[in-house]
N, C-alpha and C. Protein backbone atom coordinates (compact mmCIF):
# COMPACT_ATOMS: atom_id res chain seq x y z
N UNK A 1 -37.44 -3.97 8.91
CA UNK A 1 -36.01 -4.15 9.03
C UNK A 1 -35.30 -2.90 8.54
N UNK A 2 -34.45 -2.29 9.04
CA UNK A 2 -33.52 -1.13 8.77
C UNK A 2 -32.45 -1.89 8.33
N UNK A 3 -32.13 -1.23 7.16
CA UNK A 3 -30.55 -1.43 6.27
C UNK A 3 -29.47 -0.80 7.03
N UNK A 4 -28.90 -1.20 6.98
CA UNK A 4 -27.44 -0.73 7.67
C UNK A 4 -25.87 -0.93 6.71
N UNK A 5 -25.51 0.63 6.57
CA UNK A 5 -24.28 0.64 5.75
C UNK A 5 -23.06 0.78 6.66
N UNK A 6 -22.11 0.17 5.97
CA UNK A 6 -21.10 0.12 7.03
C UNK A 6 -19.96 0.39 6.39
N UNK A 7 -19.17 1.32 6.38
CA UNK A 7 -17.63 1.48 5.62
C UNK A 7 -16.84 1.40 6.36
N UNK A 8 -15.52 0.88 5.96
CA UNK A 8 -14.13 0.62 6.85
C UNK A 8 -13.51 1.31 5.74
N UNK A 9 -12.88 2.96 6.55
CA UNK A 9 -12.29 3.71 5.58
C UNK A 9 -11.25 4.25 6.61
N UNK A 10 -9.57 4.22 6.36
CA UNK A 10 -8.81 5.34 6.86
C UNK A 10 -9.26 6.41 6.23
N UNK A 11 -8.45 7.15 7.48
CA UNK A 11 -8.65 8.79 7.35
C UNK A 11 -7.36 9.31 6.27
N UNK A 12 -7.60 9.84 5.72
CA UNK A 12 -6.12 10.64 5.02
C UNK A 12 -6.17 12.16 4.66
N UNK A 13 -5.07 12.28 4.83
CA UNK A 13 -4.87 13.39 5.19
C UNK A 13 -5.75 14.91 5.63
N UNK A 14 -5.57 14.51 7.10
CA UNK A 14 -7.19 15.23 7.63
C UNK A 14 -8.52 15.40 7.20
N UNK A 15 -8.74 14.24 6.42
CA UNK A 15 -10.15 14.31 5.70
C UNK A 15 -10.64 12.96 6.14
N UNK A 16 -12.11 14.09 7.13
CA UNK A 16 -12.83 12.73 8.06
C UNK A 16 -13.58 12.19 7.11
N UNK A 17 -13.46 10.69 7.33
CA UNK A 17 -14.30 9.69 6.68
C UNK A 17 -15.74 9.43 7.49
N UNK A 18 -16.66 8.91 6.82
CA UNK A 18 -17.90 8.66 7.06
C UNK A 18 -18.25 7.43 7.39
N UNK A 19 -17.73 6.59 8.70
CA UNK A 19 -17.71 4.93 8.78
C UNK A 19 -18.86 4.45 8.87
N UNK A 20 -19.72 5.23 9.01
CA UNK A 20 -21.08 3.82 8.91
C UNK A 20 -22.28 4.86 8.92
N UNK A 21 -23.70 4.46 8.24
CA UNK A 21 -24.89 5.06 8.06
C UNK A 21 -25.98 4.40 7.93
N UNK A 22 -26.89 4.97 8.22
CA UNK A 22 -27.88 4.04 8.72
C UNK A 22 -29.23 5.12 8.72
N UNK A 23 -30.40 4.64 8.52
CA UNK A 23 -31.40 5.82 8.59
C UNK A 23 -30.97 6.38 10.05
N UNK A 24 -31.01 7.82 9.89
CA UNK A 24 -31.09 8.43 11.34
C UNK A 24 -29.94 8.43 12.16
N UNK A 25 -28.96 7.86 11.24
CA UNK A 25 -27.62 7.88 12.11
C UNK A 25 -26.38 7.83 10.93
N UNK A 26 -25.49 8.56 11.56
CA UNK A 26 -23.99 8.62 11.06
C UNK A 26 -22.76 8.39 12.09
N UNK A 27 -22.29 7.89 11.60
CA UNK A 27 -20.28 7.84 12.47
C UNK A 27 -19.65 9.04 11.31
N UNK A 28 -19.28 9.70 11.62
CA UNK A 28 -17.84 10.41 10.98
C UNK A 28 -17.03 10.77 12.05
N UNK A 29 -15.44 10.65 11.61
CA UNK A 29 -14.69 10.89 12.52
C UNK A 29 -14.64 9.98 14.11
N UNK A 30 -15.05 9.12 14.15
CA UNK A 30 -15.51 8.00 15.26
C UNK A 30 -16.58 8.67 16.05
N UNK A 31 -17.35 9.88 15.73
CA UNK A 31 -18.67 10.25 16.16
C UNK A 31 -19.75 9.87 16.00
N UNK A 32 -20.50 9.81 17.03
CA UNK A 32 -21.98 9.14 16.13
C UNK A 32 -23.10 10.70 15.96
N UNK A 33 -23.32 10.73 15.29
CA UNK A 33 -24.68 11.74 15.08
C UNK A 33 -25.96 11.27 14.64
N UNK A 34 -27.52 11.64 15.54
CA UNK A 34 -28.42 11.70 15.23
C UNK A 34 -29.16 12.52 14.41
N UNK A 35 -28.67 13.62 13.97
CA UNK A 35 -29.59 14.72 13.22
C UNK A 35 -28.35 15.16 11.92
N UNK A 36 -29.36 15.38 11.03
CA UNK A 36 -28.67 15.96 9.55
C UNK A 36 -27.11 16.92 10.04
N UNK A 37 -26.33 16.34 9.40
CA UNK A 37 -24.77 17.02 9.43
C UNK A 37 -24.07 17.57 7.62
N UNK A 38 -22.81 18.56 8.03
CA UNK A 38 -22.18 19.06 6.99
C UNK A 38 -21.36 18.40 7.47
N UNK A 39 -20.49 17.85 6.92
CA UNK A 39 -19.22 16.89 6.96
C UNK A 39 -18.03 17.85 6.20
N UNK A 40 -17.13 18.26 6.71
CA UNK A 40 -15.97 19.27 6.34
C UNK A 40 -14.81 18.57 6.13
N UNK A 41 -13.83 18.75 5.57
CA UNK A 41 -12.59 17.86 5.99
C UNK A 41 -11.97 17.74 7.40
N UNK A 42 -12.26 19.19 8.33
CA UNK A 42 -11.75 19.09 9.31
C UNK A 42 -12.52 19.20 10.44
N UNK A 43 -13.97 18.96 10.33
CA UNK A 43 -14.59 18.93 11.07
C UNK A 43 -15.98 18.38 10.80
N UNK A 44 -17.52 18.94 11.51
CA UNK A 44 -18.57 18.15 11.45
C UNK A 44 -19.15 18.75 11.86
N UNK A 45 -20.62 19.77 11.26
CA UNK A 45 -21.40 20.61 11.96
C UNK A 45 -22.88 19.71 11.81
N UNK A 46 -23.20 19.96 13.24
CA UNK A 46 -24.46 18.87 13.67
C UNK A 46 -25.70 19.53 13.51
N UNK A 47 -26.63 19.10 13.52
CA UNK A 47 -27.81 19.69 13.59
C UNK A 47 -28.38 20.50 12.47
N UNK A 48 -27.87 20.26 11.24
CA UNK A 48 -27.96 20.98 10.53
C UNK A 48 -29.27 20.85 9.86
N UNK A 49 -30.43 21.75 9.52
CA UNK A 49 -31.56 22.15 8.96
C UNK A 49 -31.80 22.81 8.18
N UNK A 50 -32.78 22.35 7.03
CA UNK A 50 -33.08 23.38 6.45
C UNK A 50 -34.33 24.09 6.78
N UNK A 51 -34.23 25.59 5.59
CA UNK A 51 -34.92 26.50 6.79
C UNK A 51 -36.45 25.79 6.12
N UNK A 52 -36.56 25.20 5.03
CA UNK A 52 -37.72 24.66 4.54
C UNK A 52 -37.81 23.17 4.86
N UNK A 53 -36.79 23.07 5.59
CA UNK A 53 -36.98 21.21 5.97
C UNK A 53 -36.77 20.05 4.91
N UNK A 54 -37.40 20.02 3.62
CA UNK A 54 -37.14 18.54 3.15
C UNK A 54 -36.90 19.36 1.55
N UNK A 55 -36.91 20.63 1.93
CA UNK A 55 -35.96 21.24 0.61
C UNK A 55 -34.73 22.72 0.84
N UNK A 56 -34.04 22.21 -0.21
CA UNK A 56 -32.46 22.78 0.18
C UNK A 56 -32.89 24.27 -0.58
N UNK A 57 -32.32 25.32 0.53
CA UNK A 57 -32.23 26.63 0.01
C UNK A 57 -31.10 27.35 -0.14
N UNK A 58 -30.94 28.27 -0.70
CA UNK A 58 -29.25 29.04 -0.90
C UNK A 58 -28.98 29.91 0.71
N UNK A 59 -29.71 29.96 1.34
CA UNK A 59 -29.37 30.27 3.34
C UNK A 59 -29.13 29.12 3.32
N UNK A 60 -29.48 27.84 3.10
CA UNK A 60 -29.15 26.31 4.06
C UNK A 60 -27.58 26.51 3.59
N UNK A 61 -27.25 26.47 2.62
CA UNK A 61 -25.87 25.98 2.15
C UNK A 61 -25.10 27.32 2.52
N UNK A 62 -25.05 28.25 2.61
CA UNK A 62 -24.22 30.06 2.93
C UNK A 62 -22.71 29.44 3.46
N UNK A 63 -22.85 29.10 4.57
CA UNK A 63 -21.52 28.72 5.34
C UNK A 63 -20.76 27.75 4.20
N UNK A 64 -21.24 26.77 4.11
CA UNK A 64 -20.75 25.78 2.99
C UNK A 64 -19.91 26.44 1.75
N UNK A 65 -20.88 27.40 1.25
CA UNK A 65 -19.99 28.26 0.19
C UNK A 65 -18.96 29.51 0.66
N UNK A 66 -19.68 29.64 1.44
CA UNK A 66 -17.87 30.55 1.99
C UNK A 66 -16.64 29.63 2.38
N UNK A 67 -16.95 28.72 2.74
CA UNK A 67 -15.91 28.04 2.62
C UNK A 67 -15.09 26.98 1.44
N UNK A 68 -15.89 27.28 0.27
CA UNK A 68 -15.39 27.12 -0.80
C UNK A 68 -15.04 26.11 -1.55
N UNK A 69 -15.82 24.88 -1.22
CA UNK A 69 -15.29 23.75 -1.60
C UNK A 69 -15.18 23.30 -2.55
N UNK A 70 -14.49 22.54 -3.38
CA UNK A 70 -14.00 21.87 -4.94
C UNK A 70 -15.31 21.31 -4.87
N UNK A 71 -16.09 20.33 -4.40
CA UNK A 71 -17.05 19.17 -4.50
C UNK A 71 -18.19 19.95 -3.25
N UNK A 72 -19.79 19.49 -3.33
CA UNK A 72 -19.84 19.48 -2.57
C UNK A 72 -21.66 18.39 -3.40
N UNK A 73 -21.29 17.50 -1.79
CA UNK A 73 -22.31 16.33 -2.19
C UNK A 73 -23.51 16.30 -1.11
N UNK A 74 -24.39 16.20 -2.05
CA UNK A 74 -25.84 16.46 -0.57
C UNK A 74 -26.59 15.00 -1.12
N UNK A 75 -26.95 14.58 0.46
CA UNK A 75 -27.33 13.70 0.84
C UNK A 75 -28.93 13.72 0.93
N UNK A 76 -29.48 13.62 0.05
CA UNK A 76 -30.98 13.67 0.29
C UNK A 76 -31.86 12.68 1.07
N UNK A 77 -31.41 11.99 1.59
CA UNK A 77 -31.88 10.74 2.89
C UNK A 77 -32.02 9.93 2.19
N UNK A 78 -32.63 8.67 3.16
CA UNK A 78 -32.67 7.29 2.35
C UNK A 78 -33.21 7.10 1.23
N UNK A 79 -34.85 7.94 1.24
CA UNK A 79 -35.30 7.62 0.44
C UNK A 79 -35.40 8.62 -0.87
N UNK A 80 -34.68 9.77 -0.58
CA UNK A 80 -34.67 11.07 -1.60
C UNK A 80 -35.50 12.27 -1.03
N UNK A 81 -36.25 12.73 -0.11
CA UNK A 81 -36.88 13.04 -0.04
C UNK A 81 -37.17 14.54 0.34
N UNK A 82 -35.55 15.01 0.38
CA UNK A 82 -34.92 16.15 0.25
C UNK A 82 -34.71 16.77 -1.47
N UNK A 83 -35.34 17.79 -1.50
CA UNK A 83 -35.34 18.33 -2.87
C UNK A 83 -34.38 19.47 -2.82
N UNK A 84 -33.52 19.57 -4.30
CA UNK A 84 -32.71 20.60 -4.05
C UNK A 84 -33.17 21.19 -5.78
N UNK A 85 -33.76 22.09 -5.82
CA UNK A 85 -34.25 23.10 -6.69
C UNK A 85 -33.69 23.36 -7.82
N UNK A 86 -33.70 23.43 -9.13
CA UNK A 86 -32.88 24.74 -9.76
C UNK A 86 -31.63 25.58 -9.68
N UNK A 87 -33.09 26.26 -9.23
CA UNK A 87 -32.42 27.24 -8.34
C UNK A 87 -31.15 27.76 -7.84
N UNK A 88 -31.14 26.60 -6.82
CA UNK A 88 -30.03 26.35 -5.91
C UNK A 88 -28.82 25.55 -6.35
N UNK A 89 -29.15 24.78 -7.67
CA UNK A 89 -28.20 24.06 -8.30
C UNK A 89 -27.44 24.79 -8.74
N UNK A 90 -28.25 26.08 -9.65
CA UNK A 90 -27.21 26.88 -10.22
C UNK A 90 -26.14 27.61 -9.94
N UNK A 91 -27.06 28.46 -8.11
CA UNK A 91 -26.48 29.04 -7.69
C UNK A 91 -25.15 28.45 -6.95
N UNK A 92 -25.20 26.50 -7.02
CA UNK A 92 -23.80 26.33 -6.22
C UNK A 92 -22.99 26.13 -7.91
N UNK A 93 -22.93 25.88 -8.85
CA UNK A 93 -22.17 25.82 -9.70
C UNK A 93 -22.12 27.32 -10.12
N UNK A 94 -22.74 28.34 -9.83
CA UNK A 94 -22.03 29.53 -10.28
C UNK A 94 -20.80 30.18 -9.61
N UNK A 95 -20.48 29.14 -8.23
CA UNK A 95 -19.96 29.62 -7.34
C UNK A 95 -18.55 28.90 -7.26
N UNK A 96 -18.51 27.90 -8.98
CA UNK A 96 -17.31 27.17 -9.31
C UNK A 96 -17.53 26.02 -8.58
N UNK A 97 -18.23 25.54 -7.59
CA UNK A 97 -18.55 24.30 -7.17
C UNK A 97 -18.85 22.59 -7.90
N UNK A 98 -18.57 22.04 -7.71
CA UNK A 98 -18.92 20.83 -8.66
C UNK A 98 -20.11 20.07 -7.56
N UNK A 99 -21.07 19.80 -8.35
CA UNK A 99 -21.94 19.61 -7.29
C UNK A 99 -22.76 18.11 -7.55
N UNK A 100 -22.53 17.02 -6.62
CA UNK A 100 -23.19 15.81 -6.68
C UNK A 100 -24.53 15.98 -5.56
N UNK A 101 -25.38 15.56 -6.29
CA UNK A 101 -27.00 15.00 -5.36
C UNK A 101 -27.25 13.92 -5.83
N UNK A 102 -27.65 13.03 -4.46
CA UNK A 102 -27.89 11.48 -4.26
C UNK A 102 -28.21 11.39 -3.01
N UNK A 103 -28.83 9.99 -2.83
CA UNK A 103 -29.56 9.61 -1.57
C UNK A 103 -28.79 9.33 -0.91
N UNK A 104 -28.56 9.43 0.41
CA UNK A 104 -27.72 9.67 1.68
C UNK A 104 -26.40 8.35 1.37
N UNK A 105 -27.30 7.18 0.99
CA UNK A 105 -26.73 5.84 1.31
C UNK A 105 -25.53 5.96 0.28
N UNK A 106 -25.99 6.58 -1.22
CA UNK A 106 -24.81 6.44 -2.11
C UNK A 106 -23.72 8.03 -1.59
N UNK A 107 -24.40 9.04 -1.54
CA UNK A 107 -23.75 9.74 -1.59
C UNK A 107 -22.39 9.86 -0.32
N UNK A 108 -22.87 9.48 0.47
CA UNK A 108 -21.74 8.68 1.49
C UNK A 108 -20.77 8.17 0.84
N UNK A 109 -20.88 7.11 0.09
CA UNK A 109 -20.14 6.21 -0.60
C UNK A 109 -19.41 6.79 -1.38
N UNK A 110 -19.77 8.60 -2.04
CA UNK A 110 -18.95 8.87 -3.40
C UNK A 110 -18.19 9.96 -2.11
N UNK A 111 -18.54 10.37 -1.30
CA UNK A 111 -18.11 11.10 -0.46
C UNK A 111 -16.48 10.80 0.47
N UNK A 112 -16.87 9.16 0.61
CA UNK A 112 -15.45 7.80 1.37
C UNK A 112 -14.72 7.67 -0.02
N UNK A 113 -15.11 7.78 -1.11
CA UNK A 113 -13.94 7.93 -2.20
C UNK A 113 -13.30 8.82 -3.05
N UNK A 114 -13.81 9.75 -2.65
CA UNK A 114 -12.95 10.99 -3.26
C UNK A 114 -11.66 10.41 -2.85
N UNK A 115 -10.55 11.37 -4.34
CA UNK A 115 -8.97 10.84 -3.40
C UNK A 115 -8.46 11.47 -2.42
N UNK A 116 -7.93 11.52 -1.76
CA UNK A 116 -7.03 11.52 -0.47
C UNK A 116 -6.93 13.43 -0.53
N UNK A 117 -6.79 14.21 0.35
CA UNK A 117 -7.04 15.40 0.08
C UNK A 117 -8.04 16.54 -0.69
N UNK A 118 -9.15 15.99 -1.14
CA UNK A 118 -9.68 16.69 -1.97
C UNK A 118 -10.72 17.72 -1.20
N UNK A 119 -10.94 18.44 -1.30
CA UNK A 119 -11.67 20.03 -0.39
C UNK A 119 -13.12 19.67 -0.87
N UNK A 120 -13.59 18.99 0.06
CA UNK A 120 -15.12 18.53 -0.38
C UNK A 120 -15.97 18.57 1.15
N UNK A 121 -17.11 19.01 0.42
CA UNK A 121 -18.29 19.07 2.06
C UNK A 121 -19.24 18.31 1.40
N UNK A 122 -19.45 17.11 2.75
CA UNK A 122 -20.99 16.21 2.55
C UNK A 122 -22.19 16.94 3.53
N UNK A 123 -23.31 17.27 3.10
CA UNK A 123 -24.27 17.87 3.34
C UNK A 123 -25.27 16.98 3.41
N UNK A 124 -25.58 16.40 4.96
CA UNK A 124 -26.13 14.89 4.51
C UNK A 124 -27.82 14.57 5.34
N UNK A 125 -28.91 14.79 5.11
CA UNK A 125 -30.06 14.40 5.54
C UNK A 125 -30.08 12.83 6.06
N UNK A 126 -30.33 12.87 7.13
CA UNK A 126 -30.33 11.71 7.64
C UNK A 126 -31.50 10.83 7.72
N UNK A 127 -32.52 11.26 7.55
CA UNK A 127 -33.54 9.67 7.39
C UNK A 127 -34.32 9.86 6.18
N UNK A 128 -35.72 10.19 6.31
CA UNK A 128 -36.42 9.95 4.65
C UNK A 128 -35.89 10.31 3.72
């Protein structure tokens, strides 16, 4: 049996919400996506990979930090199975970032409640 999360969230002020998740699948913005996404306030980049696959490197995130976000929350899939290093932790808090890691299902959830305007990117692995 597959779990299925489901949020009923307005949008505010141009910051797309994340309505429903599910292993292997996302709605943001009334889109559906099959493969790992960055979730922006004003947009949604698909397909997103890392270059090591089920661990996060400082190339995976580059774009993410030029664009500078207050928050930025990575989604390690359902079951965690995405590792994000040291490393790479440091290097996003040296960069003034505030940085949440959690499994896809919660981090969604802290992602639909930030308040209303806040400059945050979800970085989200979509199944294991």
């Amino acid at each position: 049996m597959v779990a299925k999360y489901r949020f009923i969230i307005l949008k505010y002020n141009d910051m797309q919400m994340i309505t429903s998740y599910r292993f292997g699948r996302v709605v943001v913005g009334g889109k559906t996506y099959t493969q790992d996404v960055v979730v922006y306030p004003e947009r949604t980049a698909d397909g997103w990979w890392r270059k090591k696959g089920h661990e996060l490197s400082r190339e995976d995130i580059r774009e993410i930090l030029e664009y500078g976000p207050r928050f930025l929350i990575v989604g390690t899939g359902k079951f965690g199975m995405m590792k994000v290093p040291g490393e790479v932790v440091s290097h996003i808090q040296a960069a003034g970032i505030e940085l949440v890691v959690a499994r896809t299902p919660r981090a969604v959830r802290l992602y639909n409640g930030l308040p209303p305007g806040t400059r945050a990117v979800a970085a989200l692995h979509l199944t294991c």
